[in-house]
N, C-alpha and C. Protein backbone atom coordinates (compact mmCIF):
# COMPACT_ATOMS: atom_id res chain seq x y z
N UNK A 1 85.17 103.97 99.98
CA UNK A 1 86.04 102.87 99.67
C UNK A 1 85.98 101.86 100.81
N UNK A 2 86.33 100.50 100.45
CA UNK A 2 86.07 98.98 101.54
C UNK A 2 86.81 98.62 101.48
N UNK A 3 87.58 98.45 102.45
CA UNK A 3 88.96 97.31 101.92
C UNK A 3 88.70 96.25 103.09
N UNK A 4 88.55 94.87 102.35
CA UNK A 4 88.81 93.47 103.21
C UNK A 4 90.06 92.78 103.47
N UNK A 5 89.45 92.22 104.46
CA UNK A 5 91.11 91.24 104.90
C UNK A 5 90.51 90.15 104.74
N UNK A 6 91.16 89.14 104.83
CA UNK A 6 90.78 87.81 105.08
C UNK A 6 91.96 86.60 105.69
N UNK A 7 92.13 86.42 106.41
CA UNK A 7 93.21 85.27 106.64
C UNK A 7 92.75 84.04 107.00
N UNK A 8 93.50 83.37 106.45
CA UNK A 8 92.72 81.79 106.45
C UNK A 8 94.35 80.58 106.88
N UNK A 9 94.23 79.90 107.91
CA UNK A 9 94.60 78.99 108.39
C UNK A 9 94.77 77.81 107.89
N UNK A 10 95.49 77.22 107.38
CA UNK A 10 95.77 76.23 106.21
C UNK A 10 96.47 74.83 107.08
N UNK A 11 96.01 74.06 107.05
CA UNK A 11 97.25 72.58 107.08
C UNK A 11 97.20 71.96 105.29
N UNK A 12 97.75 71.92 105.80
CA UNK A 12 99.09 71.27 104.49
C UNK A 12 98.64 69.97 104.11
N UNK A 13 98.66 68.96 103.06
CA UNK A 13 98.64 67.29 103.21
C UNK A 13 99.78 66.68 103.45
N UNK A 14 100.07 65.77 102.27
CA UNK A 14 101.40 65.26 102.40
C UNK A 14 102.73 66.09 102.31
N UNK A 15 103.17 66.82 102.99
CA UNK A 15 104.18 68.35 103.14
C UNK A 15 105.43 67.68 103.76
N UNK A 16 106.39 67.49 103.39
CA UNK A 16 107.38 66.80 104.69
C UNK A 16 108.69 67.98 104.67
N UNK A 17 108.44 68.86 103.32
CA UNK A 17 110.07 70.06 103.11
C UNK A 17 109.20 71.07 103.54
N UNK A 18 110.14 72.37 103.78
CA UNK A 18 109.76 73.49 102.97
C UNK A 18 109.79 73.40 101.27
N UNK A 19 110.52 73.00 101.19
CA UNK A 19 110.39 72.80 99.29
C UNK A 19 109.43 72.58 98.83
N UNK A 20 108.58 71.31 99.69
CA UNK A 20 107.29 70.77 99.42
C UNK A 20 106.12 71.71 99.68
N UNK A 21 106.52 72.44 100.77
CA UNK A 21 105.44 73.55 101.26
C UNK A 21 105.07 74.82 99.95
N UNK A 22 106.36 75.05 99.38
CA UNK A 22 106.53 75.95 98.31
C UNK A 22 106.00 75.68 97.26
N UNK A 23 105.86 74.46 96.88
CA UNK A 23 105.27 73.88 95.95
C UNK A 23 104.01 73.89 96.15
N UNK A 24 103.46 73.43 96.94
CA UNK A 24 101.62 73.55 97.47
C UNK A 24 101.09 75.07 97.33
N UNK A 25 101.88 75.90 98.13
CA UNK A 25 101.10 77.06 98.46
C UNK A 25 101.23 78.02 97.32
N UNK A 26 102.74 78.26 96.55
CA UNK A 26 102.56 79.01 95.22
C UNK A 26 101.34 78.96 94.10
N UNK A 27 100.93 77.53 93.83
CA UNK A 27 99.86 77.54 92.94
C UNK A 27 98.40 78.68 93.23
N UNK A 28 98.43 77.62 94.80
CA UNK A 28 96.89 78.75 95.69
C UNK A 28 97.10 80.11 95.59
N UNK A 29 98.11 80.32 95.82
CA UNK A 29 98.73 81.95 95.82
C UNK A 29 97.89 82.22 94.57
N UNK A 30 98.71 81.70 93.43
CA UNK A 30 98.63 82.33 92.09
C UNK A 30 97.50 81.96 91.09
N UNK A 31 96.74 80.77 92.00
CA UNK A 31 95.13 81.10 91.43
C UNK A 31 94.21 82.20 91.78
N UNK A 32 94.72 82.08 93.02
CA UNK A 32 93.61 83.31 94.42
C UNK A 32 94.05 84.57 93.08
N UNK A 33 94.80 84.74 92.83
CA UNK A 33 95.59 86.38 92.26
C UNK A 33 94.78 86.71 90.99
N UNK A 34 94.87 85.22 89.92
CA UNK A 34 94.56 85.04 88.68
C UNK A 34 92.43 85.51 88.91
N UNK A 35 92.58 84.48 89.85
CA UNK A 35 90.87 84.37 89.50
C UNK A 35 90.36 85.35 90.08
N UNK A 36 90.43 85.99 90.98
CA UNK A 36 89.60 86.90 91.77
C UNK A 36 90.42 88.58 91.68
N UNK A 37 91.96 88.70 91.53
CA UNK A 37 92.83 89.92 91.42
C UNK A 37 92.30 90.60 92.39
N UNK A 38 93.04 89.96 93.64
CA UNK A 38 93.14 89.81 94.93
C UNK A 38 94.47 90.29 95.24
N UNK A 39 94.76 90.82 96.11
CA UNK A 39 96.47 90.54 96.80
C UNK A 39 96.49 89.71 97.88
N UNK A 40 97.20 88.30 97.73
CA UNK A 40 97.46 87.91 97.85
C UNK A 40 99.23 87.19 98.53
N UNK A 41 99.12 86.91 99.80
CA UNK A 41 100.49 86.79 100.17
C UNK A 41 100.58 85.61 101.51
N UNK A 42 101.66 84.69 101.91
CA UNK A 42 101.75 83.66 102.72
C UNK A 42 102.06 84.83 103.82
N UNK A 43 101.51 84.64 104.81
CA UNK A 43 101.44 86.10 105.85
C UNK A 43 102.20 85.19 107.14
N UNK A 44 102.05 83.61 107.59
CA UNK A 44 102.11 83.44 108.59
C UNK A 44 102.66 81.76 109.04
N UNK A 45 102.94 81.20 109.33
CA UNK A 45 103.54 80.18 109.27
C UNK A 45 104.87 79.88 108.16
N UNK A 46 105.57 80.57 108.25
CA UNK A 46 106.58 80.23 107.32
C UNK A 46 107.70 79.39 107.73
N UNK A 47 107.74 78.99 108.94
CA UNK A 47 109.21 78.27 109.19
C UNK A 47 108.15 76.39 109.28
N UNK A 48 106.89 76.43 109.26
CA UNK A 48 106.65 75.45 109.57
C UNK A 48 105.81 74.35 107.99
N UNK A 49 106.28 73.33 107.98
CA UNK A 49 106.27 72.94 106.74
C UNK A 49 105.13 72.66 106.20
N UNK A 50 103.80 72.00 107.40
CA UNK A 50 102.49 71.77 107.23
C UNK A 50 101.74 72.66 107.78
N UNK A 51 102.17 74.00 108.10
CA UNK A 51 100.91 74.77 108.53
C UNK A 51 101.54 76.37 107.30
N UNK A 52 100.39 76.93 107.24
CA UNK A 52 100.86 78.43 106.70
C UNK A 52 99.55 79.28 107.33
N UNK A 53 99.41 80.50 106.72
CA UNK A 53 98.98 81.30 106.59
C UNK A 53 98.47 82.29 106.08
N UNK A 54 97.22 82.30 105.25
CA UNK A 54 97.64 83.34 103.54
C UNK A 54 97.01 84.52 104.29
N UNK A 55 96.99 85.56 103.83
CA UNK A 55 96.38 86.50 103.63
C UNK A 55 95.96 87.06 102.46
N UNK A 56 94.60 87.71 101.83
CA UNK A 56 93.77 87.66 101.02
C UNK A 56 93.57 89.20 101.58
N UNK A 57 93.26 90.18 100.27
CA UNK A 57 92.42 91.55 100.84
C UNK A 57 92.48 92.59 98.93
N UNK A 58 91.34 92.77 99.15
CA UNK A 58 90.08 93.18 97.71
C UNK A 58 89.62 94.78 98.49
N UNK A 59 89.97 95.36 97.51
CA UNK A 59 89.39 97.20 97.67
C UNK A 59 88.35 96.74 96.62
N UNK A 60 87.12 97.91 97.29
CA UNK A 60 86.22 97.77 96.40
C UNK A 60 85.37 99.42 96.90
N UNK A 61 84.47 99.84 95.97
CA UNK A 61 83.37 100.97 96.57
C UNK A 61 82.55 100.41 97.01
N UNK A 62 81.78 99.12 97.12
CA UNK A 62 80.65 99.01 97.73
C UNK A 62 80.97 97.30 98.47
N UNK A 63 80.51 97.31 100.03
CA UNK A 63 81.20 96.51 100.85
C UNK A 63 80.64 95.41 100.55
N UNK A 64 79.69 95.05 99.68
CA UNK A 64 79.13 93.95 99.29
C UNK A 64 80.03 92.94 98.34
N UNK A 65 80.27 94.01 97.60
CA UNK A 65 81.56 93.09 96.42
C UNK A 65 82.58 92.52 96.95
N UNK A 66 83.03 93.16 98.28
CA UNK A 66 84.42 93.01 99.12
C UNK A 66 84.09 91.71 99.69
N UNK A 67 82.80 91.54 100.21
CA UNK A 67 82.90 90.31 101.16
C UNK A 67 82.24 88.97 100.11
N UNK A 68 81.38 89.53 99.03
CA UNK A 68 81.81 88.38 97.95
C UNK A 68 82.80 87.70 97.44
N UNK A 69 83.63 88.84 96.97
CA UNK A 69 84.69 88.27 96.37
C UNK A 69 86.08 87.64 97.72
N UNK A 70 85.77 88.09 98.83
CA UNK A 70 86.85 87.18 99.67
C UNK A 70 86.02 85.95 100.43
N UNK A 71 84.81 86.13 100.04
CA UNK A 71 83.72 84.42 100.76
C UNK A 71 84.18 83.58 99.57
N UNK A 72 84.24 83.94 97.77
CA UNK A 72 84.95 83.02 97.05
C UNK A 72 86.11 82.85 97.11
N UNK A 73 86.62 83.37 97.38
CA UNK A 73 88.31 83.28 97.84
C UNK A 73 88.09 81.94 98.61
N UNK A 74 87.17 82.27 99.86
CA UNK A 74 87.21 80.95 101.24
C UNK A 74 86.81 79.92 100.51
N UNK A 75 85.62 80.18 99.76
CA UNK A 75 85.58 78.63 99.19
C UNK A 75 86.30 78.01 98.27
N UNK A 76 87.12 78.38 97.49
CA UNK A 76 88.00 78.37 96.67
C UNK A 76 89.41 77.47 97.54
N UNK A 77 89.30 77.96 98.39
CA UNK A 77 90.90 77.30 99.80
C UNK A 77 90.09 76.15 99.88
N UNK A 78 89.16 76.19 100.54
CA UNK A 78 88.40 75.28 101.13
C UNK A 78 88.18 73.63 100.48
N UNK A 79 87.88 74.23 98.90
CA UNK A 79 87.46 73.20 97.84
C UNK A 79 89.54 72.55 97.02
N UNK A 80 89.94 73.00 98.04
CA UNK A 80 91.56 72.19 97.58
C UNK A 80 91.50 70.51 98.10
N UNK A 81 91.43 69.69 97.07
CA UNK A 81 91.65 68.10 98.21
C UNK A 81 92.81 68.08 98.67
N UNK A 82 94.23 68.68 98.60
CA UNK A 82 94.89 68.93 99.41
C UNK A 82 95.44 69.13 100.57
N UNK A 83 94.58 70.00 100.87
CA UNK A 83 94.69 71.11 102.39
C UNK A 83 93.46 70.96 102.95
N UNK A 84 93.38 71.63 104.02
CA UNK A 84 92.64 71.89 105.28
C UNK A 84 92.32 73.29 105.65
N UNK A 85 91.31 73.58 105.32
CA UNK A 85 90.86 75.22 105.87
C UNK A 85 90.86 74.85 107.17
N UNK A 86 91.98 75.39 108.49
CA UNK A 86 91.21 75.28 109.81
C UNK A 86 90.42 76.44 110.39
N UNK A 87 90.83 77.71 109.61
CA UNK A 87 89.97 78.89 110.31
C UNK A 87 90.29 79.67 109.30
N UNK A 88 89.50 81.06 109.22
CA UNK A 88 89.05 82.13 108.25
C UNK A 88 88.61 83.36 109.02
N UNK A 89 89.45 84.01 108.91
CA UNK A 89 88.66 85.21 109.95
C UNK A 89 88.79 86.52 109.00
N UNK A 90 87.84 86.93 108.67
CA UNK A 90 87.34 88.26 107.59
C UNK A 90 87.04 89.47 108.50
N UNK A 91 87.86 90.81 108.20
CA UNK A 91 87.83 91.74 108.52
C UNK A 91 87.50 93.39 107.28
N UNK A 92 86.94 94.02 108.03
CA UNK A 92 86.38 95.16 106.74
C UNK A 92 86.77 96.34 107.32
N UNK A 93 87.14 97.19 106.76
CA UNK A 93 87.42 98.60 106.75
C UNK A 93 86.74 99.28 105.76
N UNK A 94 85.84 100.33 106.11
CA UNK A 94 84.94 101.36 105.31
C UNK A 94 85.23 103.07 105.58
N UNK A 95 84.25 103.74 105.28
CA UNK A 95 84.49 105.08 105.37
C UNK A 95 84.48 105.48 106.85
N UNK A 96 83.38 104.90 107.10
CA UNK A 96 83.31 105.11 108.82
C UNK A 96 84.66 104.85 109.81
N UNK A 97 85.13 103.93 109.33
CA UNK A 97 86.74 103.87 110.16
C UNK A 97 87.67 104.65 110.12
């Protein structure tokens, strides 16, 4: 079994609430979930209105599928005209660990 992480670093566009923040990031949430059935969750920036934090992470048996399906995940954030990917850092756990 593989299990990936992925966290990805987000700025925000025009964001001026949290209200507004809630509004932006629920959709991403709940495409990332829909399209890929991912778990999915805002992991990190929560008090701040233009920055967050998602976290992304896919079990799979073979570590190839794992880092496919969370590289579409990245491009998927990435391709928002919205937001701002500022960083992505992908982590793997296998049998060996």
């Amino acid at each position: 079994m593989y299990v990936g992480a992925l966290e990805l670093d987000v700025l925000l566009g025009d964001v001026h609430s949290l209200k507004q923040k809630r509004a932006a990031v629920r959709p991403l949430v709940s495409d990332l979930r829909r399209r890929f059935e991912v778990a999915v969750a805002e992991v990190g920036g929560r008090d701040l209105y233009r920055r967050t934090v998602i976290g992304v992470s896919a079990v799979s048996g073979e570590a190839g599928q794992v880092r496919e399906v969370l590289e579409a995940c990245e491009r998927t954030v990435a391709g928002y005209p919205e937001l701002e990917l500022l960083s992505a850092r992908h982590r793997m756990l296998g049998p060996e660990d």
